[in-house]
N, C-alpha and C. Protein backbone atom coordinates (compact mmCIF):
# COMPACT_ATOMS: atom_id res chain seq x y z
N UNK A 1 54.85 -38.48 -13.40
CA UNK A 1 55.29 -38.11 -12.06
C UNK A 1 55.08 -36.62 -11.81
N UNK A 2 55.92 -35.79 -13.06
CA UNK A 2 55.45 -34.05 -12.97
C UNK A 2 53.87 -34.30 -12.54
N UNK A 3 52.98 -34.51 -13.33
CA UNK A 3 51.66 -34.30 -13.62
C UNK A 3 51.02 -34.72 -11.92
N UNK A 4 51.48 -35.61 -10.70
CA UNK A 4 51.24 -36.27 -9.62
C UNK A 4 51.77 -35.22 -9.00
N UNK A 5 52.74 -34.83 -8.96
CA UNK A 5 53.27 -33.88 -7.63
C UNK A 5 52.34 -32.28 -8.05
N UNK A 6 51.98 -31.74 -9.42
CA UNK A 6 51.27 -30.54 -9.51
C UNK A 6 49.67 -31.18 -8.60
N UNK A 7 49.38 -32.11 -8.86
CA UNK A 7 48.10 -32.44 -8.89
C UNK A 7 48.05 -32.68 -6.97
N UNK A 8 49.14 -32.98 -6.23
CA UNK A 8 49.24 -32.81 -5.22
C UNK A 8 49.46 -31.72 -4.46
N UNK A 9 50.30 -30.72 -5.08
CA UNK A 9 50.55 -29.23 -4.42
C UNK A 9 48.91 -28.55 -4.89
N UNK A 10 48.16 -28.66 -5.36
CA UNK A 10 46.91 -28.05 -5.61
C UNK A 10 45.78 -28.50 -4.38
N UNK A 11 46.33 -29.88 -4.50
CA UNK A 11 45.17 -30.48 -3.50
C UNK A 11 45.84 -29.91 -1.99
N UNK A 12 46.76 -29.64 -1.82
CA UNK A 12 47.19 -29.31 -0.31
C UNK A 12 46.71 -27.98 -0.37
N UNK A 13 46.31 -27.20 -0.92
CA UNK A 13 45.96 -25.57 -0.90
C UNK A 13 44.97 -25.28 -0.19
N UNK A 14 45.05 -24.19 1.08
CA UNK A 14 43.93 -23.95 1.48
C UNK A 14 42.69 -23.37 1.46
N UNK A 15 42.05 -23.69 2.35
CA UNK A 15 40.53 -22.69 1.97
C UNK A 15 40.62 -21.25 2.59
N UNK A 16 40.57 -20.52 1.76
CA UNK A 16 40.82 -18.79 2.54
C UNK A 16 39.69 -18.18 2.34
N UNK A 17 38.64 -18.34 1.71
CA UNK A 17 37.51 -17.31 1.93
C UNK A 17 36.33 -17.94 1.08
N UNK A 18 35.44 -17.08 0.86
CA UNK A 18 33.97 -17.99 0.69
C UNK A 18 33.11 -16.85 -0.39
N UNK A 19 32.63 -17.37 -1.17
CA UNK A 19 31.63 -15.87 -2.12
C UNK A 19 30.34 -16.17 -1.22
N UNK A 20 30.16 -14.76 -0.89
CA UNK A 20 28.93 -14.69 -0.81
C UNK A 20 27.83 -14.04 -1.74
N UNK A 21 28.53 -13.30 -2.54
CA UNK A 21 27.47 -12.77 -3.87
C UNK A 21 28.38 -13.21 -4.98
N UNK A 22 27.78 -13.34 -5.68
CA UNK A 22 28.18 -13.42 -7.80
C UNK A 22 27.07 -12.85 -8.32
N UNK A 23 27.45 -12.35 -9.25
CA UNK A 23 26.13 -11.60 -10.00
C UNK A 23 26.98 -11.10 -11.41
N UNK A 24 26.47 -11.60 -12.67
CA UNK A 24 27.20 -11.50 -13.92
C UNK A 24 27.95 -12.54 -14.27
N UNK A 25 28.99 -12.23 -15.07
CA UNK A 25 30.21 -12.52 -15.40
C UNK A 25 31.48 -12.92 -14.32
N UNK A 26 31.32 -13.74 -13.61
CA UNK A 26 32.64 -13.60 -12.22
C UNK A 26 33.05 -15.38 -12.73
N UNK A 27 34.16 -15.21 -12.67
CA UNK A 27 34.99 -16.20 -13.15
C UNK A 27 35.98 -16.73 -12.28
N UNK A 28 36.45 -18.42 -11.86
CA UNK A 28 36.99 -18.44 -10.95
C UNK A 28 38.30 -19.19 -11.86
N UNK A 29 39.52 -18.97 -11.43
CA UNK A 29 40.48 -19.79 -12.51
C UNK A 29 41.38 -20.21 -11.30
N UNK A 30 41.31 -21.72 -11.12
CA UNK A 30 42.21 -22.40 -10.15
C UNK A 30 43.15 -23.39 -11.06
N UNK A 31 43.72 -23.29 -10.33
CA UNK A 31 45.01 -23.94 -11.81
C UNK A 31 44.85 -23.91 -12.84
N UNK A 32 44.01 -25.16 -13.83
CA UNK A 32 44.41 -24.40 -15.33
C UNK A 32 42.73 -24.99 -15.70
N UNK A 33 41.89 -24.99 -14.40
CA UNK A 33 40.82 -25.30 -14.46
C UNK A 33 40.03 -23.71 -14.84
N UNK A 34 38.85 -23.34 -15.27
CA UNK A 34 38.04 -22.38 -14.99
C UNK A 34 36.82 -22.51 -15.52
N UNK A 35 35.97 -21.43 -14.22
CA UNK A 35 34.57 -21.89 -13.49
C UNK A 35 33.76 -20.52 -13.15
N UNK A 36 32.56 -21.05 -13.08
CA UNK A 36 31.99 -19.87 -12.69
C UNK A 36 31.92 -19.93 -11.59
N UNK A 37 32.11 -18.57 -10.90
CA UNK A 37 32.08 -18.53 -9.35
C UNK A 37 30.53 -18.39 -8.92
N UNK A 38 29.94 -18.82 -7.92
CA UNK A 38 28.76 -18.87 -7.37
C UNK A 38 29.00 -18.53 -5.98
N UNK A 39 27.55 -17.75 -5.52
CA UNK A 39 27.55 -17.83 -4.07
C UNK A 39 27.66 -19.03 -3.60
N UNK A 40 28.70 -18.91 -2.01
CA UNK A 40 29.11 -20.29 -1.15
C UNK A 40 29.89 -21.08 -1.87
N UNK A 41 30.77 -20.47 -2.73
CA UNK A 41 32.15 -21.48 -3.47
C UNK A 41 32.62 -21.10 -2.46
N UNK A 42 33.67 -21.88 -2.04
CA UNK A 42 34.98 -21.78 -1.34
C UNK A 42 35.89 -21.49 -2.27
N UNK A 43 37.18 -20.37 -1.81
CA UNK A 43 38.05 -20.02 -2.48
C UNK A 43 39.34 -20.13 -2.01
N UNK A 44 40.30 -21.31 -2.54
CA UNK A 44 41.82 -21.58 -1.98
C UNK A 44 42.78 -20.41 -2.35
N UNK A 45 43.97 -20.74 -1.65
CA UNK A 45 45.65 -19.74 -2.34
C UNK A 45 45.28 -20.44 -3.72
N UNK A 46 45.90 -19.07 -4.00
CA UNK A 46 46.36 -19.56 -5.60
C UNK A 46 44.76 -19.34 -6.73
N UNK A 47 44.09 -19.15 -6.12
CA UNK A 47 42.80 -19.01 -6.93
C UNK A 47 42.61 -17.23 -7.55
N UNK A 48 42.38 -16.93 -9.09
CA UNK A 48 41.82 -16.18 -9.45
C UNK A 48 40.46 -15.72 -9.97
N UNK A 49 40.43 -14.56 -9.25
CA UNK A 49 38.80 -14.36 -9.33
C UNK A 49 38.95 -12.87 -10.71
N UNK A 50 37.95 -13.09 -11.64
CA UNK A 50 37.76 -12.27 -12.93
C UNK A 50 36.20 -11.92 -12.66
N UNK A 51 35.80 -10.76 -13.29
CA UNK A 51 34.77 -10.12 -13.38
C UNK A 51 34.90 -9.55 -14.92
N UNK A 52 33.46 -10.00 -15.08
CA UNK A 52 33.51 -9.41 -16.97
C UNK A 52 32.77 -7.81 -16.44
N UNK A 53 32.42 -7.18 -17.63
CA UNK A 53 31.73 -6.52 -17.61
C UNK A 53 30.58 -5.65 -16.86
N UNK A 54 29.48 -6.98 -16.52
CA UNK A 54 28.59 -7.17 -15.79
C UNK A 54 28.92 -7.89 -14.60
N UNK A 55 30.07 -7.53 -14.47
CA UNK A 55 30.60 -9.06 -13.13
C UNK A 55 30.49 -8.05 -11.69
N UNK A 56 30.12 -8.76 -10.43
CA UNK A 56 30.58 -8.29 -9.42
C UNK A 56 30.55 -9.33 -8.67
N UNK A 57 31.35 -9.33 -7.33
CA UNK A 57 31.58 -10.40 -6.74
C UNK A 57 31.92 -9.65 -5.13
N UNK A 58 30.85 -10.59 -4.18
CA UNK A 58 31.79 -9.96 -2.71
C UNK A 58 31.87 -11.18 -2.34
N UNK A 59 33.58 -11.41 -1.54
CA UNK A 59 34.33 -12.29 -1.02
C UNK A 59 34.43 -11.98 0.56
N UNK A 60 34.14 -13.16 1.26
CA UNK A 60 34.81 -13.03 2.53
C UNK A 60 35.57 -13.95 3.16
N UNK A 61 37.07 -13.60 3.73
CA UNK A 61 38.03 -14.03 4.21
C UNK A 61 37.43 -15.22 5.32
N UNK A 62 37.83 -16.65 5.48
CA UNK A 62 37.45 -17.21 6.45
C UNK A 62 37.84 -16.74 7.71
N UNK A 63 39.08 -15.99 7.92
CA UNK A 63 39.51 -15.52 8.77
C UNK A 63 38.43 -13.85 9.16
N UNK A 64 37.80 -13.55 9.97
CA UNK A 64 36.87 -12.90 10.67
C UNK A 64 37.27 -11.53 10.14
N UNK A 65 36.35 -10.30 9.48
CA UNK A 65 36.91 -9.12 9.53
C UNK A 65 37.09 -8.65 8.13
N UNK A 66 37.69 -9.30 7.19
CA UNK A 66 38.05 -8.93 6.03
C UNK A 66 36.87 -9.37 4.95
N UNK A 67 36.24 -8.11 4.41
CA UNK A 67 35.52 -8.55 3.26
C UNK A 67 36.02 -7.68 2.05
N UNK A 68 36.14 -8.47 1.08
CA UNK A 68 36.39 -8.03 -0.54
C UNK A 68 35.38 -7.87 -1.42
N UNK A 69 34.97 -6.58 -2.32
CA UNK A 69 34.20 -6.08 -3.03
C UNK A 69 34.76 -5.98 -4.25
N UNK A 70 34.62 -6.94 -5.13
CA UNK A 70 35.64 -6.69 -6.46
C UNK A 70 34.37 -6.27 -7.48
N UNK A 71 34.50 -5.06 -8.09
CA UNK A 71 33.99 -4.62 -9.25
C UNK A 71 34.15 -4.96 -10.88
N UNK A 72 33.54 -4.49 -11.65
CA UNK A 72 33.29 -4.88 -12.75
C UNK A 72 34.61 -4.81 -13.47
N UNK A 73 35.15 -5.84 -14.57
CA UNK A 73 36.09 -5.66 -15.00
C UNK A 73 37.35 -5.56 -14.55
N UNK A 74 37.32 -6.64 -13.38
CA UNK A 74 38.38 -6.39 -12.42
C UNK A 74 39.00 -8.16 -12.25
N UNK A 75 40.53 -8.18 -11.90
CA UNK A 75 40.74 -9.23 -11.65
C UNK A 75 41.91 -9.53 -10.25
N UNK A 76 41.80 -10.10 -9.77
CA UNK A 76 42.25 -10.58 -8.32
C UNK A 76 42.59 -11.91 -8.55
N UNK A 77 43.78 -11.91 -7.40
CA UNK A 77 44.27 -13.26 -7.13
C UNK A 77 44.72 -13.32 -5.49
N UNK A 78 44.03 -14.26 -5.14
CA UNK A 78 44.34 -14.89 -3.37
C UNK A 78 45.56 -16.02 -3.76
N UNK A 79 47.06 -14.93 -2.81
CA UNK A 79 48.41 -15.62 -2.88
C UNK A 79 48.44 -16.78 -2.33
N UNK A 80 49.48 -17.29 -2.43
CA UNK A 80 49.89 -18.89 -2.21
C UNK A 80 50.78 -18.06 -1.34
N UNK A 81 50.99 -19.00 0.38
CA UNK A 81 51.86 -18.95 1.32
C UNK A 81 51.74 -17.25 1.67
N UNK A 82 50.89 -16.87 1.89
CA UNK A 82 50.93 -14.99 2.40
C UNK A 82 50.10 -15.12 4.04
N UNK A 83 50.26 -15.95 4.22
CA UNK A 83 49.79 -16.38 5.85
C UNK A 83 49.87 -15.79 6.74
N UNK A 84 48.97 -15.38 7.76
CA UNK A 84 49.02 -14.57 9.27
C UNK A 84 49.70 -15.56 10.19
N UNK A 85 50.95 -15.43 10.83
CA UNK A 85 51.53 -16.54 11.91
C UNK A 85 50.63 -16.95 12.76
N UNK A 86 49.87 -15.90 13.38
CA UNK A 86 49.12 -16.65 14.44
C UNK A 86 48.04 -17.37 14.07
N UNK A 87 47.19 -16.88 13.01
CA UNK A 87 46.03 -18.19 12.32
C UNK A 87 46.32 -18.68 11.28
N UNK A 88 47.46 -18.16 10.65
CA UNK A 88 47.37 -19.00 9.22
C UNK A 88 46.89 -18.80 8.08
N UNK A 89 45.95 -17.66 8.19
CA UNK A 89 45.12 -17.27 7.36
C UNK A 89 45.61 -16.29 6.60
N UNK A 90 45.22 -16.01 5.21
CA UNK A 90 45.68 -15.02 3.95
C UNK A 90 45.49 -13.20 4.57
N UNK A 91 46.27 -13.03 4.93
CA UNK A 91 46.10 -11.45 5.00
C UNK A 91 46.97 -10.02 3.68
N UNK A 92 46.47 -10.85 2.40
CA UNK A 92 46.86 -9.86 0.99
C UNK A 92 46.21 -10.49 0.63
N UNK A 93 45.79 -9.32 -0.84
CA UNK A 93 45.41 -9.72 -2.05
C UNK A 93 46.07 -9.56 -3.12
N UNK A 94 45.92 -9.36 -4.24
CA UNK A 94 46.64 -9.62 -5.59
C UNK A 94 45.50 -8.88 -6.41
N UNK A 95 45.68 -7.50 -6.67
CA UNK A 95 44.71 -6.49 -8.24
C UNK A 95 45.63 -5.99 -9.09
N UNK A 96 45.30 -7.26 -10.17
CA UNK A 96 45.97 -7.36 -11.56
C UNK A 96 45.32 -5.99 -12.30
N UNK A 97 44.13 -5.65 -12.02
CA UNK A 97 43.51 -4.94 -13.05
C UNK A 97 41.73 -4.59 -12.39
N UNK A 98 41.25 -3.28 -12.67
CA UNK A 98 40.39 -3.22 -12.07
C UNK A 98 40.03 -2.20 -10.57
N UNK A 99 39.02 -2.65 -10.20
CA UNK A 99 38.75 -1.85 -8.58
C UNK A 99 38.15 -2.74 -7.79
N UNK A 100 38.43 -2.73 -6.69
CA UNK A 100 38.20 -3.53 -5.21
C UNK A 100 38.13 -2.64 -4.12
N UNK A 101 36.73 -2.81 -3.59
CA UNK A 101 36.34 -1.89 -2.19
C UNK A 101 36.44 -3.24 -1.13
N UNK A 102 38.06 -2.94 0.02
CA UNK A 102 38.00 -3.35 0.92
C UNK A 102 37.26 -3.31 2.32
N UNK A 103 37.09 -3.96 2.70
CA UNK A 103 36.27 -4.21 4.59
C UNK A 103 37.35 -4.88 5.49
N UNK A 104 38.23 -3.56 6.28
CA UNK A 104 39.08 -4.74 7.08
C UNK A 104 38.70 -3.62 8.41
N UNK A 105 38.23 -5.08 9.47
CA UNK A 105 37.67 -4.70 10.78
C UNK A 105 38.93 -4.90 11.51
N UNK A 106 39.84 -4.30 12.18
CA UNK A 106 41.04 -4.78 13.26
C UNK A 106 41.79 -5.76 12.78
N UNK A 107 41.80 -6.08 11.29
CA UNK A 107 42.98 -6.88 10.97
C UNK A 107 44.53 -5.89 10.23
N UNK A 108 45.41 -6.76 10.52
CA UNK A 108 46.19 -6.29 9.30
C UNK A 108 46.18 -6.99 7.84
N UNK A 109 46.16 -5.50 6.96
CA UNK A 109 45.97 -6.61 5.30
C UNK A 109 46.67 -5.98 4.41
N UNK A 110 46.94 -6.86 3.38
CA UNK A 110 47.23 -5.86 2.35
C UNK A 110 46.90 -5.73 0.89
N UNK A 111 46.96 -4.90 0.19
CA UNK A 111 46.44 -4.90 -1.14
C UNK A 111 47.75 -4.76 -2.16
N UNK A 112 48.21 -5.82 -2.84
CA UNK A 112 49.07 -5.70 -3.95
C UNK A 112 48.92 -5.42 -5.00
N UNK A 113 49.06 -4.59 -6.35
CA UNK A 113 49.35 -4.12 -7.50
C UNK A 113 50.79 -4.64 -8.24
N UNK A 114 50.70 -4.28 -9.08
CA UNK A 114 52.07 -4.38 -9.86
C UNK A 114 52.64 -3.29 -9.60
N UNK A 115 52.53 -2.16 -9.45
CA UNK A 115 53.27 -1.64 -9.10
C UNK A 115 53.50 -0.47 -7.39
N UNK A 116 52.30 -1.28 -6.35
CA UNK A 116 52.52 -0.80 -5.51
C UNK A 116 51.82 -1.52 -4.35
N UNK A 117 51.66 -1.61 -3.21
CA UNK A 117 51.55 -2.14 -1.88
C UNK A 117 50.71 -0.75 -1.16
N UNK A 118 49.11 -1.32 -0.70
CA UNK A 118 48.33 -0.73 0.70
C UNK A 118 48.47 -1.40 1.22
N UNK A 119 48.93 -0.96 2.26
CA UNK A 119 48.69 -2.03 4.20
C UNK A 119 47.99 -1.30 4.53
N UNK A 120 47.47 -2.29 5.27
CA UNK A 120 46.16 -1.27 6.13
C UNK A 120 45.42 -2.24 7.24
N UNK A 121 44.45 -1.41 8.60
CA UNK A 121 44.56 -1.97 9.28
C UNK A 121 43.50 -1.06 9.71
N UNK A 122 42.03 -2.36 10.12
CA UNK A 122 40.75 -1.39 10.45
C UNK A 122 40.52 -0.23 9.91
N UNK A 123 40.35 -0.59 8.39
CA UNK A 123 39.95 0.26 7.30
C UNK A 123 38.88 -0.02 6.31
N UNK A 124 38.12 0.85 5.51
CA UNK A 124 37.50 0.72 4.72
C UNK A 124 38.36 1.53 3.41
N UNK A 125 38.38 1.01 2.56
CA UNK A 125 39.50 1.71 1.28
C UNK A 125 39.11 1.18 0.17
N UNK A 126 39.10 1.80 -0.87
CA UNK A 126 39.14 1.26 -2.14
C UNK A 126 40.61 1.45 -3.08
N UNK A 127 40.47 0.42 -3.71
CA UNK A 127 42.22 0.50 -4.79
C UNK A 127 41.01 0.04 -6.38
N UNK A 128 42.14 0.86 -7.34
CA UNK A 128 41.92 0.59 -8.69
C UNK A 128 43.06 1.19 -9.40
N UNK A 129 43.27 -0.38 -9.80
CA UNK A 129 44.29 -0.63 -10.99
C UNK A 129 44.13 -0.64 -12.39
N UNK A 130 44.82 0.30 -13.19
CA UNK A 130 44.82 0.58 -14.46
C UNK A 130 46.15 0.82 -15.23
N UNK A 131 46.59 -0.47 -15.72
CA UNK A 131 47.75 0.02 -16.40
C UNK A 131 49.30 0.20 -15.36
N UNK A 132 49.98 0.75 -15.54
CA UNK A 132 50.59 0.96 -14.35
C UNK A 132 50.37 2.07 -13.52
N UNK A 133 49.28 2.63 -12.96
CA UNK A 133 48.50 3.31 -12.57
C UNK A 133 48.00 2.61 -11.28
N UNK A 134 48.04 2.67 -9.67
CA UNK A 134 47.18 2.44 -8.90
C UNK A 134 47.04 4.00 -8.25
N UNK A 135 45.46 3.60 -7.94
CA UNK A 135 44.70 4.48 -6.94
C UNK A 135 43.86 4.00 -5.61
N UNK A 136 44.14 4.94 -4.82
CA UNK A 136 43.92 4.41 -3.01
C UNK A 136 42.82 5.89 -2.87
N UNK A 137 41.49 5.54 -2.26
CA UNK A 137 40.81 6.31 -1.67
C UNK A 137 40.38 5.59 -0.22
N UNK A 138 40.52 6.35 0.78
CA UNK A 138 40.67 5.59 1.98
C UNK A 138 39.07 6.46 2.44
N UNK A 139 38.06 5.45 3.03
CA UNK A 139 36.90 6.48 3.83
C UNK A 139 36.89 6.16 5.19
N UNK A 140 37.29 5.07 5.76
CA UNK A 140 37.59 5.36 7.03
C UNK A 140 38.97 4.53 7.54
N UNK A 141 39.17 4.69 8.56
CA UNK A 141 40.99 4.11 8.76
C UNK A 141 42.12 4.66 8.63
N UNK A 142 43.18 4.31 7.84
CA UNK A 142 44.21 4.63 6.90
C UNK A 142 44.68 3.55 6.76
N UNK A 143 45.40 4.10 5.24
CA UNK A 143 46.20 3.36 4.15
C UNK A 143 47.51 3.87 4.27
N UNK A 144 48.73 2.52 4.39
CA UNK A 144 49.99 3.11 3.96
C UNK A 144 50.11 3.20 2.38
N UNK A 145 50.53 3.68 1.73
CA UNK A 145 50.79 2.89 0.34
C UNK A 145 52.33 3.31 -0.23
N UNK A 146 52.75 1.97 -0.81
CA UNK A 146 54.19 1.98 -0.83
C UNK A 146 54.65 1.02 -2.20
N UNK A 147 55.97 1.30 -2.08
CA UNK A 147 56.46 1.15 -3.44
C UNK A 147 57.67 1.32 -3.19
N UNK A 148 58.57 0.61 -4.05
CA UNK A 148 60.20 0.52 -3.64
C UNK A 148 60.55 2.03 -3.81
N UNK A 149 59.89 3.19 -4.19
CA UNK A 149 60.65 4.51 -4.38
C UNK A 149 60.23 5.30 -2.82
N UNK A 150 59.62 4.91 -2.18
CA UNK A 150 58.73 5.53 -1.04
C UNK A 150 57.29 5.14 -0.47
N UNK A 151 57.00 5.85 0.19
CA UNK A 151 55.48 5.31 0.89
C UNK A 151 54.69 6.46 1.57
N UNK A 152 53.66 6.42 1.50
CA UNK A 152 52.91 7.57 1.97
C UNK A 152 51.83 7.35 2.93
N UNK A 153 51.27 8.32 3.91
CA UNK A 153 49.64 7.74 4.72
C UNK A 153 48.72 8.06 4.08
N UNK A 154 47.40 7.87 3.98
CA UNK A 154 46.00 8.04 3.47
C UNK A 154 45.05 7.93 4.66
N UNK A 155 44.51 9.12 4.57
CA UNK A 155 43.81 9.15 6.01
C UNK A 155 42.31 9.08 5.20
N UNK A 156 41.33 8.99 6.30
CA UNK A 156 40.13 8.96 5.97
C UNK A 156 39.47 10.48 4.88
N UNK A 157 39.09 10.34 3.93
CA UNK A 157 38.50 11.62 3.01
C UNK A 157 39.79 11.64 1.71
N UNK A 158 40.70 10.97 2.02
CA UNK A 158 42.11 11.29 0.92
C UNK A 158 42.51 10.41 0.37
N UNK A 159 42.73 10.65 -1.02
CA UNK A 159 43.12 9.53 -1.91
C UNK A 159 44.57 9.73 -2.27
N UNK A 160 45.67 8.57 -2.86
CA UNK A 160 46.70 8.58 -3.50
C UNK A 160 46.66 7.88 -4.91
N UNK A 161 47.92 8.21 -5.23
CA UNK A 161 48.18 7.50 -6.64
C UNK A 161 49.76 7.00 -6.90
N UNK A 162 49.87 6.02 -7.07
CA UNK A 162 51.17 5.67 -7.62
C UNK A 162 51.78 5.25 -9.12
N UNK A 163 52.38 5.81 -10.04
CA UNK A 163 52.39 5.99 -11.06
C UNK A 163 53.48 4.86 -11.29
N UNK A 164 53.16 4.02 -12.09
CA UNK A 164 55.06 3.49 -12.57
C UNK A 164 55.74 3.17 -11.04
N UNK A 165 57.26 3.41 -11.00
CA UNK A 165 57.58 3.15 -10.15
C UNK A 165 58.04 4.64 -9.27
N UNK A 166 57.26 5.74 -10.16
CA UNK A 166 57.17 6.95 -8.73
C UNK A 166 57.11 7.12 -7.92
N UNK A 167 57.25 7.47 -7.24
CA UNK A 167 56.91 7.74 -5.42
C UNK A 167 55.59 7.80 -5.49
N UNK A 168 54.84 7.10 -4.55
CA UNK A 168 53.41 7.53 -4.04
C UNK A 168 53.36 8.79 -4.07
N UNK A 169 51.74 9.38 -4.21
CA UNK A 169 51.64 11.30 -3.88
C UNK A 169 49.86 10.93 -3.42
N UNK A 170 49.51 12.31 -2.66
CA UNK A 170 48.48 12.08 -2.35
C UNK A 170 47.51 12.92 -3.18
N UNK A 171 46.23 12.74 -3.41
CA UNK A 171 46.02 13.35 -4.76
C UNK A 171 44.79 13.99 -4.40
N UNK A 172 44.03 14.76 -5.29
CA UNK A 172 42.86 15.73 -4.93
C UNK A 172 41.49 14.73 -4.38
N UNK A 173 40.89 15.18 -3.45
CA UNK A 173 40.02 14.60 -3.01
C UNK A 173 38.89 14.47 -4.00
N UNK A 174 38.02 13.72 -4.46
CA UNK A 174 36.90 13.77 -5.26
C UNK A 174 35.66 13.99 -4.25
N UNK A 175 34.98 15.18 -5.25
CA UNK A 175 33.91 15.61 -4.59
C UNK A 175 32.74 14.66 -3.86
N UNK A 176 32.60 13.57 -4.95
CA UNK A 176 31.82 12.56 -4.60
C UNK A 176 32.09 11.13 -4.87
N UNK A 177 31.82 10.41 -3.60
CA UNK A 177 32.05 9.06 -4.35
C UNK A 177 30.81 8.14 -4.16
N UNK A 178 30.90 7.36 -5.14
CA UNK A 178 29.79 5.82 -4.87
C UNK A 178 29.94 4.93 -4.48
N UNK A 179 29.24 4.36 -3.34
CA UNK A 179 29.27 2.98 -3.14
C UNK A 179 28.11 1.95 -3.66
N UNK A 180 28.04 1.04 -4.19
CA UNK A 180 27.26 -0.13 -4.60
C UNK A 180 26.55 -1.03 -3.78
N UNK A 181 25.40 -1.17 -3.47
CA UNK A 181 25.43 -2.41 -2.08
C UNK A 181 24.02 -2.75 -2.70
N UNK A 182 23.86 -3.67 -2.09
CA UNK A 182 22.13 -4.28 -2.36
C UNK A 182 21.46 -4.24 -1.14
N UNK A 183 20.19 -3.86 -1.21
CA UNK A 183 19.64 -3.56 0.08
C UNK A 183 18.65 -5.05 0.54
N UNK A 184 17.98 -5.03 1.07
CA UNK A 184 17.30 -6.43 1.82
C UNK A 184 16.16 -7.47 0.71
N UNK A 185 16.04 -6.54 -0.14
CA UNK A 185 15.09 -7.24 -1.51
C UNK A 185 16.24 -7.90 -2.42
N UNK A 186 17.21 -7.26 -2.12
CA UNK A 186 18.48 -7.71 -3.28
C UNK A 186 18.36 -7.23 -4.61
N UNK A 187 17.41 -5.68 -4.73
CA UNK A 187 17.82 -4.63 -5.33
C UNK A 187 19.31 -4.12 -4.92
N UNK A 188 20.06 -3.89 -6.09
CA UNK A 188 21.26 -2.62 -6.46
C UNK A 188 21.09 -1.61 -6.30
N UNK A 189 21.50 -0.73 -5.01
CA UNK A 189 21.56 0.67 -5.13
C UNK A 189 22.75 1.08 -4.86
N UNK A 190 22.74 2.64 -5.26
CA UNK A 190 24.25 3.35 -5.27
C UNK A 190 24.07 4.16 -4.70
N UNK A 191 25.30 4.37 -3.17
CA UNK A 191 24.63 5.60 -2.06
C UNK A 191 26.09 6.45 -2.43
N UNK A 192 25.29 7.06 -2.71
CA UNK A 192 26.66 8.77 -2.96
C UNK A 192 27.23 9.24 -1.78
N UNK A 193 28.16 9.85 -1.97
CA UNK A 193 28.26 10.85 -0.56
C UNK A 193 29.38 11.89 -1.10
N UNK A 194 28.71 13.34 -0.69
CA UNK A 194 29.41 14.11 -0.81
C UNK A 194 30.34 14.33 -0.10
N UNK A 195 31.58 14.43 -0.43
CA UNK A 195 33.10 14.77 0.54
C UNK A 195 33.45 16.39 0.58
N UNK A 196 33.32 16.99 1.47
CA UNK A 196 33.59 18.35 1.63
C UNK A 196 35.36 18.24 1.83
């Protein structure tokens, strides 16, 4: 009977977003099943996405606006019941470990850690989790980022950090950062940009 009602709360789970790239090591773990993720899997609540080494993976929200860039060595989980009232749709994520470059066009979203919370809203941002260590570099938009001790803004060019259960702080800008993208051959390139 246990084994019928798990096997039923799995099957009621919805569809929240879709891969459109895999490349490496990207691993999908839905209940106590696990798979390799491929472009055009569908991805329910409750599903974790892993990246080995060589792993990268971009996800997009069925709901319009939100795309996820999870990097190498990184692991994520899309919550069960974290629903937008008016569509229904997943607006958080879950970074156990790792870095994730968000894409949110006019939505509200958020990015969870263990030990801290970005909301954010028509932003581009990256988070990376290490340990009890998160970091927020925001390049366009802003980021709240928060934590039961306090919360701070992140404007476009400025990064934070939240340590443990410290107060958020906002932290030195890095001179340069990288982004990863593949261009129309589906060569890997990395476009720098210097931050004055």
């Amino acid at each position: 009977m246990m084994f019928l009602t798990v096997l039923l709360l799995f099957s009621d789970l919805r569809e929240m977003a879709v891969s459109i790239k895999a490349k490496g090591d990207v691993k999908v773990i839905r209940a106590t099943e696990e798979m390799n993720l491929t472009r055009g899997m569908i991805l329910k609540e409750g599903d974790e996405v892993r990246t080995g080494e060589d792993g990268y993976a971009l996800i997009k929200y069925l709901e319009k606006g939100i795309i996820i860039e999870v990097k190498s060595n990184s692991s994520i989980s899309i919550p069960i019941d974290t629903r937008s009232r008016k569509t229904g749709r997943l607006r958080r994520v879950k970074l156990f470990f790792g870095e994730i470059i968000s894409i949110i066009k006019g939505k509200s979203f958020e990015v969870e850690t263990p030990n801290a919370v970005a909301a954010v809203k028509g932003t581009k941002f990256s988070v990376t989790q290490s340990g009890d260590t998160t970091r927020v570099f925001v390049t366009s938009g802003s980021v709240k980022l928060k934590n039961g001790s306090g919360e701070i803004d992140i404007n476009p060019g400025e990064g934070g950090i939240c340590i443990d259960d410290n107060p958020p702080e906002k932290t030195e800008t890095p001179k340069k950062i990288q982004i990863e993208f593949e261009d129309g051959k589906g060569n890997i390139k990395i476009l720098e940009i210097e931050v004055e």
